[in-house]
Protein backbone atom coordinates (compact mmCIF):
# COMPACT_ATOMS: atom_id res chain seq x y z
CA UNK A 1 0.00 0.00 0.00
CA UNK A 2 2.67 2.18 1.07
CA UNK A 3 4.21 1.78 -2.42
CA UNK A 4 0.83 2.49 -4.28
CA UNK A 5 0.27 5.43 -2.55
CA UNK A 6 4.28 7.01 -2.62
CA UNK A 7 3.68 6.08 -6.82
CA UNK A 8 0.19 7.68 -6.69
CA UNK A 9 2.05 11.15 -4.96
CA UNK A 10 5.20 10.66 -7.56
CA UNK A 11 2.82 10.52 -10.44
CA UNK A 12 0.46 13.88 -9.27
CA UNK A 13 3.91 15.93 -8.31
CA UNK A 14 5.58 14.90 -11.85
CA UNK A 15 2.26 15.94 -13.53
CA UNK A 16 2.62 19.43 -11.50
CA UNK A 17 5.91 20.14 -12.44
CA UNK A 18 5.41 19.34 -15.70
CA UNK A 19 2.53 21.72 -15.95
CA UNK A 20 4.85 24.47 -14.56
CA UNK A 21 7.58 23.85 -16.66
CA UNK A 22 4.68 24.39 -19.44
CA UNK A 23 3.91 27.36 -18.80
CA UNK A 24 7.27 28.98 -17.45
CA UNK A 25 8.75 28.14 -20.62
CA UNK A 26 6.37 29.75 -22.39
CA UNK A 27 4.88 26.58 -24.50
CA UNK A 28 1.20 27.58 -23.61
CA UNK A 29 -0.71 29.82 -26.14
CA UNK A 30 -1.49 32.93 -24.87
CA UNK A 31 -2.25 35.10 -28.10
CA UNK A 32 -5.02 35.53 -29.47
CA UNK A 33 -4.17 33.91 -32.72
CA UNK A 34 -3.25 30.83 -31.33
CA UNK A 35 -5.24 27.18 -31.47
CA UNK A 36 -7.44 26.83 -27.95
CA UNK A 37 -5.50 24.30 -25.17
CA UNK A 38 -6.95 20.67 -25.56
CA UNK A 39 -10.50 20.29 -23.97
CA UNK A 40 -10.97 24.27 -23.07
CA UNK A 41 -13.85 25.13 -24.71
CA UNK A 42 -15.48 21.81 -23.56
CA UNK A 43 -14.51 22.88 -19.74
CA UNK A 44 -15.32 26.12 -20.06
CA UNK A 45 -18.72 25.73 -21.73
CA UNK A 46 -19.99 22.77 -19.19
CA UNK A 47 -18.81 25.37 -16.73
CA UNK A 48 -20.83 28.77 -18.11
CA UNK A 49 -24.05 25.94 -18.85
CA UNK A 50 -24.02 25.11 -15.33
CA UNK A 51 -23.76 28.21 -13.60
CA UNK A 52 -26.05 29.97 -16.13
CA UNK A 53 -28.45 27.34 -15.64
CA UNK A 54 -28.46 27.66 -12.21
CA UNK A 55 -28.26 31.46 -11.83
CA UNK A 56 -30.58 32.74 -14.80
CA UNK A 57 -33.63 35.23 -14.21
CA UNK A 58 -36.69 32.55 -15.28
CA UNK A 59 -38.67 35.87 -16.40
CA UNK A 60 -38.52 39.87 -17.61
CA UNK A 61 -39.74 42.35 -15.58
CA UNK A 62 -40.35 44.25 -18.57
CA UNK A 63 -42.47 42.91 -21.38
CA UNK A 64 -40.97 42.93 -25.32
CA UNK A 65 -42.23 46.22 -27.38
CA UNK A 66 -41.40 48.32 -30.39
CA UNK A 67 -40.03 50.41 -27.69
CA UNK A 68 -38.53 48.55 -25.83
CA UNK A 69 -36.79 46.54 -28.84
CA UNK A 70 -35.62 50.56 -30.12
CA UNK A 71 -34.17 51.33 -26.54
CA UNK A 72 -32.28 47.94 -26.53
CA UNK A 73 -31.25 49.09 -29.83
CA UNK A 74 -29.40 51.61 -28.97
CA UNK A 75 -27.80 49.80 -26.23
CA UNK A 76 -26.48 47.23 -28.44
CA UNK A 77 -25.21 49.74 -30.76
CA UNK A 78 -23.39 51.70 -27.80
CA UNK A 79 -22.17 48.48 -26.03
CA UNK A 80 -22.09 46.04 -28.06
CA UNK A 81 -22.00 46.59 -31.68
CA UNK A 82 -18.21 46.82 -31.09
CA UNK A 83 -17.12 43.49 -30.75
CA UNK A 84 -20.65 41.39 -31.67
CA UNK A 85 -20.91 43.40 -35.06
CA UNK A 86 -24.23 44.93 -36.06
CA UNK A 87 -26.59 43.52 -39.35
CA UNK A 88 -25.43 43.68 -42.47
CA UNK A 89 -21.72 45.16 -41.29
CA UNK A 90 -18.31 43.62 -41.42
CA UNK A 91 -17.29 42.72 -37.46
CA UNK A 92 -14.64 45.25 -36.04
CA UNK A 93 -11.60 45.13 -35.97
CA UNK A 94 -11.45 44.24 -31.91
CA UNK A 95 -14.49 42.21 -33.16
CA UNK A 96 -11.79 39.88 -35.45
CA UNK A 97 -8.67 40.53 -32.79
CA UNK A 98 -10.95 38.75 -30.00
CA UNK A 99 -10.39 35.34 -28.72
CA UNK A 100 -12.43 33.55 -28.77
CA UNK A 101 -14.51 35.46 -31.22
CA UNK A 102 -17.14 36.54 -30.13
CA UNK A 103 -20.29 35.25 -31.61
CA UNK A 104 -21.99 37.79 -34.38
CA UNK A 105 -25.39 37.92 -32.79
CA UNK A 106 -27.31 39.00 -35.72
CA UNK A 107 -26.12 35.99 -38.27
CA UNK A 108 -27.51 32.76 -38.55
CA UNK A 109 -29.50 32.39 -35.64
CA UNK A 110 -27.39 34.25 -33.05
CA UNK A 111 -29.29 34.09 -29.23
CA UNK A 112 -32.64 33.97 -30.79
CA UNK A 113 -33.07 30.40 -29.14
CA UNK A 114 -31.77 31.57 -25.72
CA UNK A 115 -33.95 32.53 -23.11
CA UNK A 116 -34.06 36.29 -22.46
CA UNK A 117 -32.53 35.42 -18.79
CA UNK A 118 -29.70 33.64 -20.23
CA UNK A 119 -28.75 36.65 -22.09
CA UNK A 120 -29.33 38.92 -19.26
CA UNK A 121 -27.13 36.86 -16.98
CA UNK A 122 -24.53 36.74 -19.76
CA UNK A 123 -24.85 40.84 -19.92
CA UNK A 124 -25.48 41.06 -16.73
CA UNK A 125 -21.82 39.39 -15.44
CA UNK A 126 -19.91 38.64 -18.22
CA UNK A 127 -18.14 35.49 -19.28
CA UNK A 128 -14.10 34.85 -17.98
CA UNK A 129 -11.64 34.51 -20.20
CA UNK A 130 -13.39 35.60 -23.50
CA UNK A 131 -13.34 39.33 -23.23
CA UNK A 132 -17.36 39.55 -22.33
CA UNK A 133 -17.43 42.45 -19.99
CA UNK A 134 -20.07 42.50 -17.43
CA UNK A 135 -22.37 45.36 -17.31
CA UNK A 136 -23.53 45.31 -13.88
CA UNK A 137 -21.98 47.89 -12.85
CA UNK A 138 -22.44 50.45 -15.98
CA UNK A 139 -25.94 49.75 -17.24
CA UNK A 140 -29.21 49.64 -15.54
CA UNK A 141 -31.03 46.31 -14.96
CA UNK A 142 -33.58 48.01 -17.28
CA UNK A 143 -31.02 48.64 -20.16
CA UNK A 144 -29.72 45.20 -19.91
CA UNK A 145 -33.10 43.56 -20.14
CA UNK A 146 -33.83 45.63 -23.39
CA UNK A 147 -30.93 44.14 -24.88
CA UNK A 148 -31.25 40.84 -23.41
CA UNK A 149 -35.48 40.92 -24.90
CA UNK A 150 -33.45 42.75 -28.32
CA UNK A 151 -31.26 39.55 -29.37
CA UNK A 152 -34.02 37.36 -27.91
CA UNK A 153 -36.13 38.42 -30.65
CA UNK A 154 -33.70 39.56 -32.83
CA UNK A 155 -35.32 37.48 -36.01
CA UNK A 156 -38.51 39.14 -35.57
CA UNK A 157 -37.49 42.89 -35.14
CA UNK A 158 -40.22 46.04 -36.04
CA UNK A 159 -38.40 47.97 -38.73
CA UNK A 160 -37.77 50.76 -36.24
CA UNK A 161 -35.67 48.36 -34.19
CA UNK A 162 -33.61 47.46 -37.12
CA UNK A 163 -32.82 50.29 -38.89
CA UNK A 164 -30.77 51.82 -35.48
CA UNK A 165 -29.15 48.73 -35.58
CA UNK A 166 -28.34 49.24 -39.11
CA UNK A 167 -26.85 52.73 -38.37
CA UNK A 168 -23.10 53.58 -37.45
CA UNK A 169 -21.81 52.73 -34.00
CA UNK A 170 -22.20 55.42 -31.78
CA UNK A 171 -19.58 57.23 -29.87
């Protein structure tokens, strides 16, 4: 037993040092251009799943409108247009120098099949290690529900809606 367990201790401490000596001598990828580390974006997405799941608003306080979809609008467009692109532009170029990338919400089907809380806890507290901010502490609850109820419904916009997402990105 006592060998089992001095092998068991061996093996864990050479795994350790090896994982130092990865990353002191610089082998892991750090830039943004390169190739993700083995299993990281399967980690990191059981991870966000999990905690979202657990953690997401079930319901709006505020019900989806023309006006509300215009005031999320603009949100977008001040917030972020920058990095998620807005319809029918080329993404930024932050947008392209991101990794990951972030997702461009208004092709294919972006968020429309997330629940609006999903995207308001996403807003709401950002996601580590992919250069989502969180916006608790810079937009209102209200302002991050219109956006949140915006991209819910983002394949089913009034025309108001989508032309100020079609304009130029505010500064």
């Amino acid at each position: 037993m006592r060998l089992f367990l001095f092998g068991f201790i061996s093996a864990f401490a050479l795994i350790l040092v090896a994982g130092f000596a990865y990353i002191e001598l610089g082998l892991a990828p750090v830039a943004t251009s390169s190739p993700p580390l083995p299993f990281e974006r399967l980690i990191t997405g059981i991870a966000l799943d999990a905690r979202v799941s657990k953690e997401a608003p079930t319901s709006s306080p505020i019900q989806p409108s023309d006006d509300v979809y215009l005031a999320g609008a603009q949100v977008y467009e001040n917030n972020c247009a920058v990095c998620h692109g807005s319809p029918g532009q080329d993404q930024s170029a932050i947008g392209k120098g991101e990794f990951p990338k972030p997702p461009e919400l208004f092709k294919g089907k972006g968020v429309t099949d997330d629940p609006a809380g999903v995207t308001y806890w996403k807003v709401a507290n950002g996601i580590r290690l992919t250069g989502m901010p969180g916006f608790k502490g810079s937009l209102t609850s209200e302002q991050m529900w219109q956006v949140s109820l915006l991209l819910a419904n983002a394949d089913k916009l009034p025309a108001d809606a989508q032309s100020a997402l079609h304009g130029p990105l505010a500064h």
